[in-house]
PDB file of N, CA and C in Angstrom:
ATOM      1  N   UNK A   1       0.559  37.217  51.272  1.00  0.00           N
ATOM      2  CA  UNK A   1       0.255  38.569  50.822  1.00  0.00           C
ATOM      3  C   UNK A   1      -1.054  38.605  50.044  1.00  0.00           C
ATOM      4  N   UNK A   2      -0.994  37.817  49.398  1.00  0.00           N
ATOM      5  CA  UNK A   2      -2.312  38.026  48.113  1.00  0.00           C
ATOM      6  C   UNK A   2      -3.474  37.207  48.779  1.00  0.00           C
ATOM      7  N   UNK A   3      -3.672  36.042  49.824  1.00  0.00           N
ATOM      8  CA  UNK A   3      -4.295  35.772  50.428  1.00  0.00           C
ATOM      9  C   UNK A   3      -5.411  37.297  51.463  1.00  0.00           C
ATOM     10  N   UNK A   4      -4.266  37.641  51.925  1.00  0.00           N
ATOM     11  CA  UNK A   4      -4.692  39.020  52.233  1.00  0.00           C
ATOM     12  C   UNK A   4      -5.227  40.276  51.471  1.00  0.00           C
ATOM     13  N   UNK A   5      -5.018  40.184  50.819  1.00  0.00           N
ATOM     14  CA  UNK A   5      -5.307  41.427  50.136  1.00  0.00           C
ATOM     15  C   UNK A   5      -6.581  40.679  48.821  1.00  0.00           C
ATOM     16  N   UNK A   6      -6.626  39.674  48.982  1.00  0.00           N
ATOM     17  CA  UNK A   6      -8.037  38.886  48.246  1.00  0.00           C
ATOM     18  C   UNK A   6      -9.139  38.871  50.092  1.00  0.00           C
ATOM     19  N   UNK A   7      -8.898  39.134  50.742  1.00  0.00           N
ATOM     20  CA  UNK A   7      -9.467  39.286  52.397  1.00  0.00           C
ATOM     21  C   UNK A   7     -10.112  40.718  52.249  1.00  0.00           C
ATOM     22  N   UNK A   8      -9.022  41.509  51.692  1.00  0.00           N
ATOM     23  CA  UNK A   8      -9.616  42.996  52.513  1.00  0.00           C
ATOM     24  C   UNK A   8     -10.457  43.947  50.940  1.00  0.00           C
ATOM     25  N   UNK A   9     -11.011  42.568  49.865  1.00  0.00           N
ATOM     26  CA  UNK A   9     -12.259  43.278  49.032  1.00  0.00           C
ATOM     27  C   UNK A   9     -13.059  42.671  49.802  1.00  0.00           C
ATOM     28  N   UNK A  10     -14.205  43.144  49.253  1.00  0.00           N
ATOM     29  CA  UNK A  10     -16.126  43.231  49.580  1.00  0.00           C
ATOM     30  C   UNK A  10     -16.925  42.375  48.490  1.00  0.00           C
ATOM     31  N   UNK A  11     -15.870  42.572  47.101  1.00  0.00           N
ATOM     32  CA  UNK A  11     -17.173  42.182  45.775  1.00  0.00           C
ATOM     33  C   UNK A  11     -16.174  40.806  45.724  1.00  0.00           C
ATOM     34  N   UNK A  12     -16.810  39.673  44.596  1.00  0.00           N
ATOM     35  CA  UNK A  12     -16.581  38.444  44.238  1.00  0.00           C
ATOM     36  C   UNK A  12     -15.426  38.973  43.212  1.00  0.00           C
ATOM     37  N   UNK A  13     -15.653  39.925  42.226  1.00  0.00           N
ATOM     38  CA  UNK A  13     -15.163  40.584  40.878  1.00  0.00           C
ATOM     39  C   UNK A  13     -14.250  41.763  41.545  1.00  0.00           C
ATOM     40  N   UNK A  14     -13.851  41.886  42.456  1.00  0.00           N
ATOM     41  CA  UNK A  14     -12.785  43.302  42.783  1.00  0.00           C
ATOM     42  C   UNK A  14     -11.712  42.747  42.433  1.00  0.00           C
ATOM     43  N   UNK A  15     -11.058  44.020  41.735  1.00  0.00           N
ATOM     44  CA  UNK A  15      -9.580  43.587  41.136  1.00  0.00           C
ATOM     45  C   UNK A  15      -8.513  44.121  42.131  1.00  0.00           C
ATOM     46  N   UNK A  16      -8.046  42.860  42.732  1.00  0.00           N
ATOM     47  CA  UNK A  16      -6.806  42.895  43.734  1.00  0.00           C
ATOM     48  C   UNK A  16      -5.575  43.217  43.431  1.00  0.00           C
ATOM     49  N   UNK A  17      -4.962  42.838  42.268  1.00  0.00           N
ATOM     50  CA  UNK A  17      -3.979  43.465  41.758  1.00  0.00           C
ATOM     51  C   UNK A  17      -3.512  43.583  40.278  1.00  0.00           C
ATOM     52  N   UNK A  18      -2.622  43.879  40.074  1.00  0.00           N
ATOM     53  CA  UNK A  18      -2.315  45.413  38.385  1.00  0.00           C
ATOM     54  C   UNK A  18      -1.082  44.263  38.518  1.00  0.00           C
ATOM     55  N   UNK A  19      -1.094  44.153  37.330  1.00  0.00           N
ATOM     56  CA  UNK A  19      -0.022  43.697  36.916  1.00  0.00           C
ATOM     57  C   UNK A  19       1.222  44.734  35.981  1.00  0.00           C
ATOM     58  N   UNK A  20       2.953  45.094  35.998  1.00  0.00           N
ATOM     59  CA  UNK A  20       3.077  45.590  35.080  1.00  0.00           C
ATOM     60  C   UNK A  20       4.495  45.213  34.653  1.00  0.00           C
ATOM     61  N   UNK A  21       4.554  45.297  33.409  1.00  0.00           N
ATOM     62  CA  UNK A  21       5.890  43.966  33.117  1.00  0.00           C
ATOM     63  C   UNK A  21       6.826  44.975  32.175  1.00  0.00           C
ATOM     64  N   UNK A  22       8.096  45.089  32.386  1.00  0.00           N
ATOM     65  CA  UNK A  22       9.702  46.451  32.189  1.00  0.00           C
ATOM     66  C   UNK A  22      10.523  45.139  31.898  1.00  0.00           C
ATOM     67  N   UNK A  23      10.942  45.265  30.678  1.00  0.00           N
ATOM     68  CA  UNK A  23      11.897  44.697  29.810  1.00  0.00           C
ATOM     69  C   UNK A  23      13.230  45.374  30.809  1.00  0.00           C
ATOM     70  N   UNK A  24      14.237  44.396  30.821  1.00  0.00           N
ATOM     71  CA  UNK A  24      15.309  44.856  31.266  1.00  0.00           C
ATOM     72  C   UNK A  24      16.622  45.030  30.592  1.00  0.00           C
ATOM     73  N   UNK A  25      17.480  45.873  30.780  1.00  0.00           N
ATOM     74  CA  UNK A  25      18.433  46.292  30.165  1.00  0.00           C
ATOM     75  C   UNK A  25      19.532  45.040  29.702  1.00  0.00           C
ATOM     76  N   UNK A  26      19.786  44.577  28.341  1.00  0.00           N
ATOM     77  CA  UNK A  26      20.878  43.559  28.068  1.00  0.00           C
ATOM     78  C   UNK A  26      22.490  43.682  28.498  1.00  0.00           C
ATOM     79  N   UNK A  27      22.638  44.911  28.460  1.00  0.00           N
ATOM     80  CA  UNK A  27      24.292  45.275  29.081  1.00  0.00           C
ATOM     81  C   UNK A  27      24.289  45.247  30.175  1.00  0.00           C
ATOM     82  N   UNK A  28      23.529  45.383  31.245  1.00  0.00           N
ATOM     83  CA  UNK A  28      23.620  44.917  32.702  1.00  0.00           C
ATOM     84  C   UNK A  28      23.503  43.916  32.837  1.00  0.00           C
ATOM     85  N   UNK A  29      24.479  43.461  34.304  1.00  0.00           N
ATOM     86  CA  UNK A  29      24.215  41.742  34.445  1.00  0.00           C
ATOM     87  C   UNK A  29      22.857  41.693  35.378  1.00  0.00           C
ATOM     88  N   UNK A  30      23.100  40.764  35.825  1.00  0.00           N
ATOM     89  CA  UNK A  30      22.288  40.132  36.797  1.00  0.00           C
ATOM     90  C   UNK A  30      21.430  40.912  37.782  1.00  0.00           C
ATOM     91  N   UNK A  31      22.804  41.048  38.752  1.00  0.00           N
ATOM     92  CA  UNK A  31      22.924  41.652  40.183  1.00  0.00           C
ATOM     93  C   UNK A  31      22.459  43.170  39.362  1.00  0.00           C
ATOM     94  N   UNK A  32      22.950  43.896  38.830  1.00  0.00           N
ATOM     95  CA  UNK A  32      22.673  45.118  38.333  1.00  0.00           C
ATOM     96  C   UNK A  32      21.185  45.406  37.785  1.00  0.00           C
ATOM     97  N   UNK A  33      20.930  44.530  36.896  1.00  0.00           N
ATOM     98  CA  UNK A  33      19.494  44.647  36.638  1.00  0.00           C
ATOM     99  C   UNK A  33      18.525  44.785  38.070  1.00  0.00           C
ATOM    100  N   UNK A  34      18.605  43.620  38.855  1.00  0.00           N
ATOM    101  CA  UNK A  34      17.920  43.540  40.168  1.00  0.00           C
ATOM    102  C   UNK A  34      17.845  44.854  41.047  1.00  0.00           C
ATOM    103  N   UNK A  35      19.052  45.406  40.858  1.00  0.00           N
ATOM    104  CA  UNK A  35      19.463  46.470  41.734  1.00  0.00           C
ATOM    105  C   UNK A  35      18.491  47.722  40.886  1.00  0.00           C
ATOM    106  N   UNK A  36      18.690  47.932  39.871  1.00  0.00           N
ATOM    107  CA  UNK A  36      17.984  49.059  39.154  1.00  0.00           C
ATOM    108  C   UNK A  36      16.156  48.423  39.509  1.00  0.00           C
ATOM    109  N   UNK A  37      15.809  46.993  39.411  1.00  0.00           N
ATOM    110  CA  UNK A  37      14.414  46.905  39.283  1.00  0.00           C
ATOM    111  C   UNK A  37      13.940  47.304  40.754  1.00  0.00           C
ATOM    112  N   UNK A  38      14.671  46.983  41.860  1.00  0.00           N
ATOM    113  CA  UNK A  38      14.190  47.184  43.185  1.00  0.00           C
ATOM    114  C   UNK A  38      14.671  48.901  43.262  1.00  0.00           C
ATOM    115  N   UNK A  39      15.031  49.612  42.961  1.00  0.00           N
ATOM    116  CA  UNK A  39      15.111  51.077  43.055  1.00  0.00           C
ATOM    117  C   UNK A  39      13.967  51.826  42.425  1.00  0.00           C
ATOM    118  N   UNK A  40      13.590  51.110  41.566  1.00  0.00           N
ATOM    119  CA  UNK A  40      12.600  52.103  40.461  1.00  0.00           C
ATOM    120  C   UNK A  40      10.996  51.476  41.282  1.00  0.00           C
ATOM    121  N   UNK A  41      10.887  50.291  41.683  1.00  0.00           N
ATOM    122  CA  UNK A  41       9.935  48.980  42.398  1.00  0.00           C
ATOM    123  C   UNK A  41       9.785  50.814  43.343  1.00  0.00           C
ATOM    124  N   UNK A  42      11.156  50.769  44.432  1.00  0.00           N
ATOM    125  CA  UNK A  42      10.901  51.525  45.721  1.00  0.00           C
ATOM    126  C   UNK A  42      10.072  52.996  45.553  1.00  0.00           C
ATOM    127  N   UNK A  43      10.985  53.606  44.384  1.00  0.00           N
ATOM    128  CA  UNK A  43      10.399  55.302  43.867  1.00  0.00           C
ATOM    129  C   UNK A  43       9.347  55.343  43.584  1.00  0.00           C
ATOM    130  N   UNK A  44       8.835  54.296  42.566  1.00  0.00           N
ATOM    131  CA  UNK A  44       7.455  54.641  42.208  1.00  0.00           C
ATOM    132  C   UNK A  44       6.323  53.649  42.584  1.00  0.00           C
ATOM    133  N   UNK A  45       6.735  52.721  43.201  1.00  0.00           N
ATOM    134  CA  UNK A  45       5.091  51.799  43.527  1.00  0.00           C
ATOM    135  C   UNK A  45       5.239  52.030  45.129  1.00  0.00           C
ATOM    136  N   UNK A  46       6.166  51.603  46.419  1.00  0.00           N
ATOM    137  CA  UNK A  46       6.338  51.507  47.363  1.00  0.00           C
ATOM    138  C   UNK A  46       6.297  52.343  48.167  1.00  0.00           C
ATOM    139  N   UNK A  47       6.946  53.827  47.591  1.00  0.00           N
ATOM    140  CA  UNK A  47       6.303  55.157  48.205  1.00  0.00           C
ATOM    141  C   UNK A  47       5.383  55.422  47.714  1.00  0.00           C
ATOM    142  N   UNK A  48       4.811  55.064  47.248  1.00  0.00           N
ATOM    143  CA  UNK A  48       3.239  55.211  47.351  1.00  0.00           C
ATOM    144  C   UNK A  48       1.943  54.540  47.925  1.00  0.00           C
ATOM    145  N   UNK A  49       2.665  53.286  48.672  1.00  0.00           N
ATOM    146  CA  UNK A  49       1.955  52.773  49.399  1.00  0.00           C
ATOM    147  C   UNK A  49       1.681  51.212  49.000  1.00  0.00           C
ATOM    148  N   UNK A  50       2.129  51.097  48.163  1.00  0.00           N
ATOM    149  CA  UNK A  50       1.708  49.432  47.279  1.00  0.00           C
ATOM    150  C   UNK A  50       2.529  48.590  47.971  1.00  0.00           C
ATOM    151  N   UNK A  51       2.807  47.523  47.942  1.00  0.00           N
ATOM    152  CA  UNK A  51       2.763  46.421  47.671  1.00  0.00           C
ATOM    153  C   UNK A  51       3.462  45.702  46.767  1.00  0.00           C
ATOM    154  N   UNK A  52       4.622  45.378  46.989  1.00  0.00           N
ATOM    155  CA  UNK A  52       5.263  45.044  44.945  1.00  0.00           C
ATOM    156  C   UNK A  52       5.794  43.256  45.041  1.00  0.00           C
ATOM    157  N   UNK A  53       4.923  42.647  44.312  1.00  0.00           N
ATOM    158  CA  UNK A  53       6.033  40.929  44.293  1.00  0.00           C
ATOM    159  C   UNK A  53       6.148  41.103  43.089  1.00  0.00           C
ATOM    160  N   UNK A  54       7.692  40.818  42.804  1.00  0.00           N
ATOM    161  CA  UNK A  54       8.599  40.822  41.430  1.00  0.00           C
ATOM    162  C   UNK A  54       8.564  39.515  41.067  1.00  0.00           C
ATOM    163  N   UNK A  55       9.246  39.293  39.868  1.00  0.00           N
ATOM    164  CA  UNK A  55       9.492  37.906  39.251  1.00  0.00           C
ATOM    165  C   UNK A  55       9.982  38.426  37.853  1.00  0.00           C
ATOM    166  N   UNK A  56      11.486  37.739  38.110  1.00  0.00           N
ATOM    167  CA  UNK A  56      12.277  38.105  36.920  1.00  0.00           C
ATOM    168  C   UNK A  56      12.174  36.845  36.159  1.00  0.00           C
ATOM    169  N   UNK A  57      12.384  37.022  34.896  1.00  0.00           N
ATOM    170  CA  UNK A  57      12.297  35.862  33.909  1.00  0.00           C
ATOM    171  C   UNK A  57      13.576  36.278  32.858  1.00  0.00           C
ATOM    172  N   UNK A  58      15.054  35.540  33.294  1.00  0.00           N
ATOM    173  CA  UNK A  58      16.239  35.648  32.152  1.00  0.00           C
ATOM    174  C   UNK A  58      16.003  34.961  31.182  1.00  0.00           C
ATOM    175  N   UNK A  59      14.865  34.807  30.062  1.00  0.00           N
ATOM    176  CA  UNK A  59      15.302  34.363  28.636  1.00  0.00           C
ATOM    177  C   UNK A  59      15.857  35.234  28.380  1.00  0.00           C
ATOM    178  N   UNK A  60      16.604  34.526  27.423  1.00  0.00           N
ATOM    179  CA  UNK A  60      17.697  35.032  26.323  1.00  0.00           C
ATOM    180  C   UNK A  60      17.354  35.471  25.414  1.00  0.00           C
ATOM    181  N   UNK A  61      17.889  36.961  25.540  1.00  0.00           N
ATOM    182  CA  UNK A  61      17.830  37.834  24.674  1.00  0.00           C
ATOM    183  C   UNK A  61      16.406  38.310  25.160  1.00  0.00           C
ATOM    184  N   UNK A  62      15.565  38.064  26.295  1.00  0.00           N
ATOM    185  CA  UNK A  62      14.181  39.045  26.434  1.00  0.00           C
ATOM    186  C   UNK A  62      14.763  38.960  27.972  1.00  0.00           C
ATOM    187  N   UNK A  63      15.194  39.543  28.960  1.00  0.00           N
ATOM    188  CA  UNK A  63      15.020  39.476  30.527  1.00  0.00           C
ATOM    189  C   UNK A  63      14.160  40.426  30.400  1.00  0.00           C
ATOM    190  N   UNK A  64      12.869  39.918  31.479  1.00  0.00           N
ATOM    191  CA  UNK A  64      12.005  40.929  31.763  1.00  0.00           C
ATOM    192  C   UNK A  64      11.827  40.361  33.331  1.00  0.00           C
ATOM    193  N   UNK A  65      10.491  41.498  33.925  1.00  0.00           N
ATOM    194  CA  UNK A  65      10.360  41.142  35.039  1.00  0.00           C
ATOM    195  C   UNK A  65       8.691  41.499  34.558  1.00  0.00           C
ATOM    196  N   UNK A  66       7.749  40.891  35.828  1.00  0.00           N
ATOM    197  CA  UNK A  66       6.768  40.829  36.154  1.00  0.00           C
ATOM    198  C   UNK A  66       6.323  41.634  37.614  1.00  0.00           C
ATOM    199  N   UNK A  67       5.830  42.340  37.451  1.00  0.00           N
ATOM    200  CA  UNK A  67       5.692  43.338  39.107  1.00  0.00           C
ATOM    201  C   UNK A  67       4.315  43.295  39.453  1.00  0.00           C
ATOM    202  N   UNK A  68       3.575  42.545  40.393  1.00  0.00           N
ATOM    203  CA  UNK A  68       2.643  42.334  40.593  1.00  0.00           C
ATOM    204  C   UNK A  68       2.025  43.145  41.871  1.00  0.00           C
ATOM    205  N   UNK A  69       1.198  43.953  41.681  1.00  0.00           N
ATOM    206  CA  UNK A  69       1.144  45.606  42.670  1.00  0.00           C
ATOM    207  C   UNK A  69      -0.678  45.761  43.234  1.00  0.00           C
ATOM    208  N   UNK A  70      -0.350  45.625  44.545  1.00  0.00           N
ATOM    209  CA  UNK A  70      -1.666  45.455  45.208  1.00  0.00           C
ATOM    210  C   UNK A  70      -2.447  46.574  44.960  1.00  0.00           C
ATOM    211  N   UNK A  71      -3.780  46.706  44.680  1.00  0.00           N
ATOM    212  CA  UNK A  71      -4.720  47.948  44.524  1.00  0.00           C
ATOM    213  C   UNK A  71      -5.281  48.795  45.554  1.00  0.00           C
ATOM    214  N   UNK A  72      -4.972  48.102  46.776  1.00  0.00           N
ATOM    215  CA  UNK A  72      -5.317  48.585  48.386  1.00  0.00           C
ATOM    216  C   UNK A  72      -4.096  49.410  48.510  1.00  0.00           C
ATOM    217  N   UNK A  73      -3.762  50.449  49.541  1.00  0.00           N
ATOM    218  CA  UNK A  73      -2.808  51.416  50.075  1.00  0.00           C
ATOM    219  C   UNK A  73      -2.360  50.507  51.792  1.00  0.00           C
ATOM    220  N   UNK A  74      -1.660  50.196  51.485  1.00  0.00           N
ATOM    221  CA  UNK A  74      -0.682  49.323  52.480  1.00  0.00           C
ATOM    222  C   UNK A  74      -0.634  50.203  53.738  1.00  0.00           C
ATOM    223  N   UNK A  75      -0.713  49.981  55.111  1.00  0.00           N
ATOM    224  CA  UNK A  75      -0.774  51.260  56.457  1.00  0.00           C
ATOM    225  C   UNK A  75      -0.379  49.763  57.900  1.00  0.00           C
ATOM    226  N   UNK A  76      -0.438  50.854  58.745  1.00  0.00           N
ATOM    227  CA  UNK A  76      -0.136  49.662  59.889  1.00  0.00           C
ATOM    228  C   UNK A  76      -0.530  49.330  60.720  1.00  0.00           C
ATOM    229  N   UNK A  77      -2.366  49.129  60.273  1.00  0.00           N
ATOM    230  CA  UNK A  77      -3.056  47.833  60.586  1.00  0.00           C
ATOM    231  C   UNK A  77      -3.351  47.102  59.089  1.00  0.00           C
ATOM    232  N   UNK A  78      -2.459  47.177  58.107  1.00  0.00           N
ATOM    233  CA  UNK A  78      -3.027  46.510  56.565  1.00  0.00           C
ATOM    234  C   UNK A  78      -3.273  47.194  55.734  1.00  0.00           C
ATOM    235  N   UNK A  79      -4.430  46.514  54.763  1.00  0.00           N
ATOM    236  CA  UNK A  79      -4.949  46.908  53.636  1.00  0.00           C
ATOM    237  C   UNK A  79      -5.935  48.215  54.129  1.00  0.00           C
ATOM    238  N   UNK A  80      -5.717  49.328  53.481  1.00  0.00           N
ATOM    239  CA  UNK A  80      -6.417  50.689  53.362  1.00  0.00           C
ATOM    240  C   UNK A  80      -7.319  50.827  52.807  1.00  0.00           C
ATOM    241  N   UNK A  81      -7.860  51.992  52.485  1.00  0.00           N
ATOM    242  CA  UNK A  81      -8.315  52.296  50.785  1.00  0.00           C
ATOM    243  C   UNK A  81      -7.781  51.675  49.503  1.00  0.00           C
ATOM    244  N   UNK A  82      -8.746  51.367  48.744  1.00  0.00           N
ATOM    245  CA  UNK A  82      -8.639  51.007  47.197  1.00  0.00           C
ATOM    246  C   UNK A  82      -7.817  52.795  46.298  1.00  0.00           C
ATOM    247  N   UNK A  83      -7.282  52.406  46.169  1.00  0.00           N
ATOM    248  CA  UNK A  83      -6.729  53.783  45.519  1.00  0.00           C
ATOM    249  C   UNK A  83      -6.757  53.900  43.363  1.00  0.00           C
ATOM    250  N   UNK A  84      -7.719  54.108  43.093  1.00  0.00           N
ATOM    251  CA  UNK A  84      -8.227  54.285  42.093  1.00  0.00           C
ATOM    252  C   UNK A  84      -7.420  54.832  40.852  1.00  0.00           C
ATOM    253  N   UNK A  85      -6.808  56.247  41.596  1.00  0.00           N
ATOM    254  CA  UNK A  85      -6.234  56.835  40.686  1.00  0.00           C
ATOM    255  C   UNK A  85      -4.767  56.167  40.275  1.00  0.00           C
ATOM    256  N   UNK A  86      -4.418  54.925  40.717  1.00  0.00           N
ATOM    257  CA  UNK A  86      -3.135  54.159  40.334  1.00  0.00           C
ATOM    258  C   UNK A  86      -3.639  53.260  38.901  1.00  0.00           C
ATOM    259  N   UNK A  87      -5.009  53.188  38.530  1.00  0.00           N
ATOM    260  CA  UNK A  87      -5.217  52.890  37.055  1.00  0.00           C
ATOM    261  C   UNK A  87      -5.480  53.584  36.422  1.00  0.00           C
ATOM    262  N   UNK A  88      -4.945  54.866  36.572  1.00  0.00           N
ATOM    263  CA  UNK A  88      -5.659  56.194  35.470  1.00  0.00           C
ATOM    264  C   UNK A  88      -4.346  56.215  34.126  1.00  0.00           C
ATOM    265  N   UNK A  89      -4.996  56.328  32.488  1.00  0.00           N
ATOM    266  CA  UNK A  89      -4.167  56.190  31.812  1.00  0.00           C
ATOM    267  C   UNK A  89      -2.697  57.035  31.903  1.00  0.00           C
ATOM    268  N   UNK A  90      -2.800  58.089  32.757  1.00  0.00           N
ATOM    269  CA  UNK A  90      -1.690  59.050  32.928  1.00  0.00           C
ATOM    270  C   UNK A  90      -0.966  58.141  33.955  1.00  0.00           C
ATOM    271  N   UNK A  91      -1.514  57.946  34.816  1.00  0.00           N
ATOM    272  CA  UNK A  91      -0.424  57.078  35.611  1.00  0.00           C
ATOM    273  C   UNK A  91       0.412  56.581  35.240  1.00  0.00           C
ATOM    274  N   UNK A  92      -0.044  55.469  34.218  1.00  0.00           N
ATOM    275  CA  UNK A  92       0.843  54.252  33.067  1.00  0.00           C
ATOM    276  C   UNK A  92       1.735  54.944  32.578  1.00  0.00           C
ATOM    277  N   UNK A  93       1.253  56.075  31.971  1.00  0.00           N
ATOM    278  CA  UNK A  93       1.897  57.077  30.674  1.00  0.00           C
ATOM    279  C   UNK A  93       3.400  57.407  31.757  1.00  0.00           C
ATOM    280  N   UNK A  94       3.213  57.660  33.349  1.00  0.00           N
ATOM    281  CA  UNK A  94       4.303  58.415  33.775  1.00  0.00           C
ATOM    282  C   UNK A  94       5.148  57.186  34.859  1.00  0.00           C
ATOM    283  N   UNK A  95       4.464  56.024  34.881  1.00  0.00           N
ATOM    284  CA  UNK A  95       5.499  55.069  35.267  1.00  0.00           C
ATOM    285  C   UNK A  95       6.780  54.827  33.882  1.00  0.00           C
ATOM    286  N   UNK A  96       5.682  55.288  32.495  1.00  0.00           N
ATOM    287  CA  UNK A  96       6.451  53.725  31.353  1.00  0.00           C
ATOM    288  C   UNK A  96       7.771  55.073  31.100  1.00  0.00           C
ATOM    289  N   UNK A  97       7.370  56.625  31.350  1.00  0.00           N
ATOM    290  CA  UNK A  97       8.483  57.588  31.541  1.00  0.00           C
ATOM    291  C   UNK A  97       9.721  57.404  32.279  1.00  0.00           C
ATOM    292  N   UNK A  98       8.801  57.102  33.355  1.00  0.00           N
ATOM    293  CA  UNK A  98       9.931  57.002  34.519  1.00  0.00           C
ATOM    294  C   UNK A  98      10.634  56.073  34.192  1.00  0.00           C
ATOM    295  N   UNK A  99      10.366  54.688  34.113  1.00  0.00           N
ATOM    296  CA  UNK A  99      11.087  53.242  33.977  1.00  0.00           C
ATOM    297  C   UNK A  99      12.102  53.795  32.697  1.00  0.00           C
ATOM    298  N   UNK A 100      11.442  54.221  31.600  1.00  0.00           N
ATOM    299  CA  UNK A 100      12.376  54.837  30.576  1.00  0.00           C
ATOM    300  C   UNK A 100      13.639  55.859  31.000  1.00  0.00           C
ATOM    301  N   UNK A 101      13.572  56.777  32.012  1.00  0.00           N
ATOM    302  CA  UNK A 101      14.614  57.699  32.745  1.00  0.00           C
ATOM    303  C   UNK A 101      15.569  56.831  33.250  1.00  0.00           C
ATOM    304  N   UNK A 102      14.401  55.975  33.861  1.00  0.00           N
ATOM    305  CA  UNK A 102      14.958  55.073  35.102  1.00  0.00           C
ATOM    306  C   UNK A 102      16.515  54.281  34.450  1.00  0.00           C
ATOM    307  N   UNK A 103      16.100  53.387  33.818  1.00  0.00           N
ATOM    308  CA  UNK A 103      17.174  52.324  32.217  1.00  0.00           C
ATOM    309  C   UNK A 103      18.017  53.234  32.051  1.00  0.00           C
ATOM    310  N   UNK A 104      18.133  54.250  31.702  1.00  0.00           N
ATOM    311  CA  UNK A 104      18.825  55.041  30.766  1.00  0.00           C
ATOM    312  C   UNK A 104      19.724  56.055  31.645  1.00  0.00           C
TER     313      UNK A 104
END
């Protein structure tokens, strides 16, 4: 994946992918957490065209995950357009909402 999508920039310095990291809920187990991270992964990065590799990390007492989200618009011959407006501070502001709806 990231082989690819380090393929379809132009510059030495283009930023291929956004990193964004959602603390996960302690009263859910496992399977449940996963299930809520790949639902919220689908609503808000995947319909929109991204790209999502996860990586959960269970320390104790912190489970978080790591969501690592391509900057190209995903189509079916590949990598698209660079889509810009997915680093605009409102964006952040209405994922860290959502993920907050999302938990709760």
């Amino acid at each position: 994946l990231w082989n690819h999508a380090e393929k379809s920039e132009v510059r030495k310095d283009a930023q291929i992918a956004r990193e964004i990291e959602v603390a996960l809920p302690l009263e859910l187990s496992r399977k449940q957490q996963q299930i809520l991270l790949e639902r919220f992964i689908k609503t808000q990065f995947v319909k929109q065209g991204m790209v999502a590799d996860v990586c959960i990390h269970d320390k104790p007492g912190n489970p978080h995950a790591h969501i690592l989200l391509t900057t190209r618009e995903i189509n079916l011959t590949g990598f698209g357009k660079k889509n810009r407006d997915w680093n605009s501070k409102e964006q952040l502001e209405q994922w860290r909402s959502e993920w907050a709806s999302h938990t709760n």
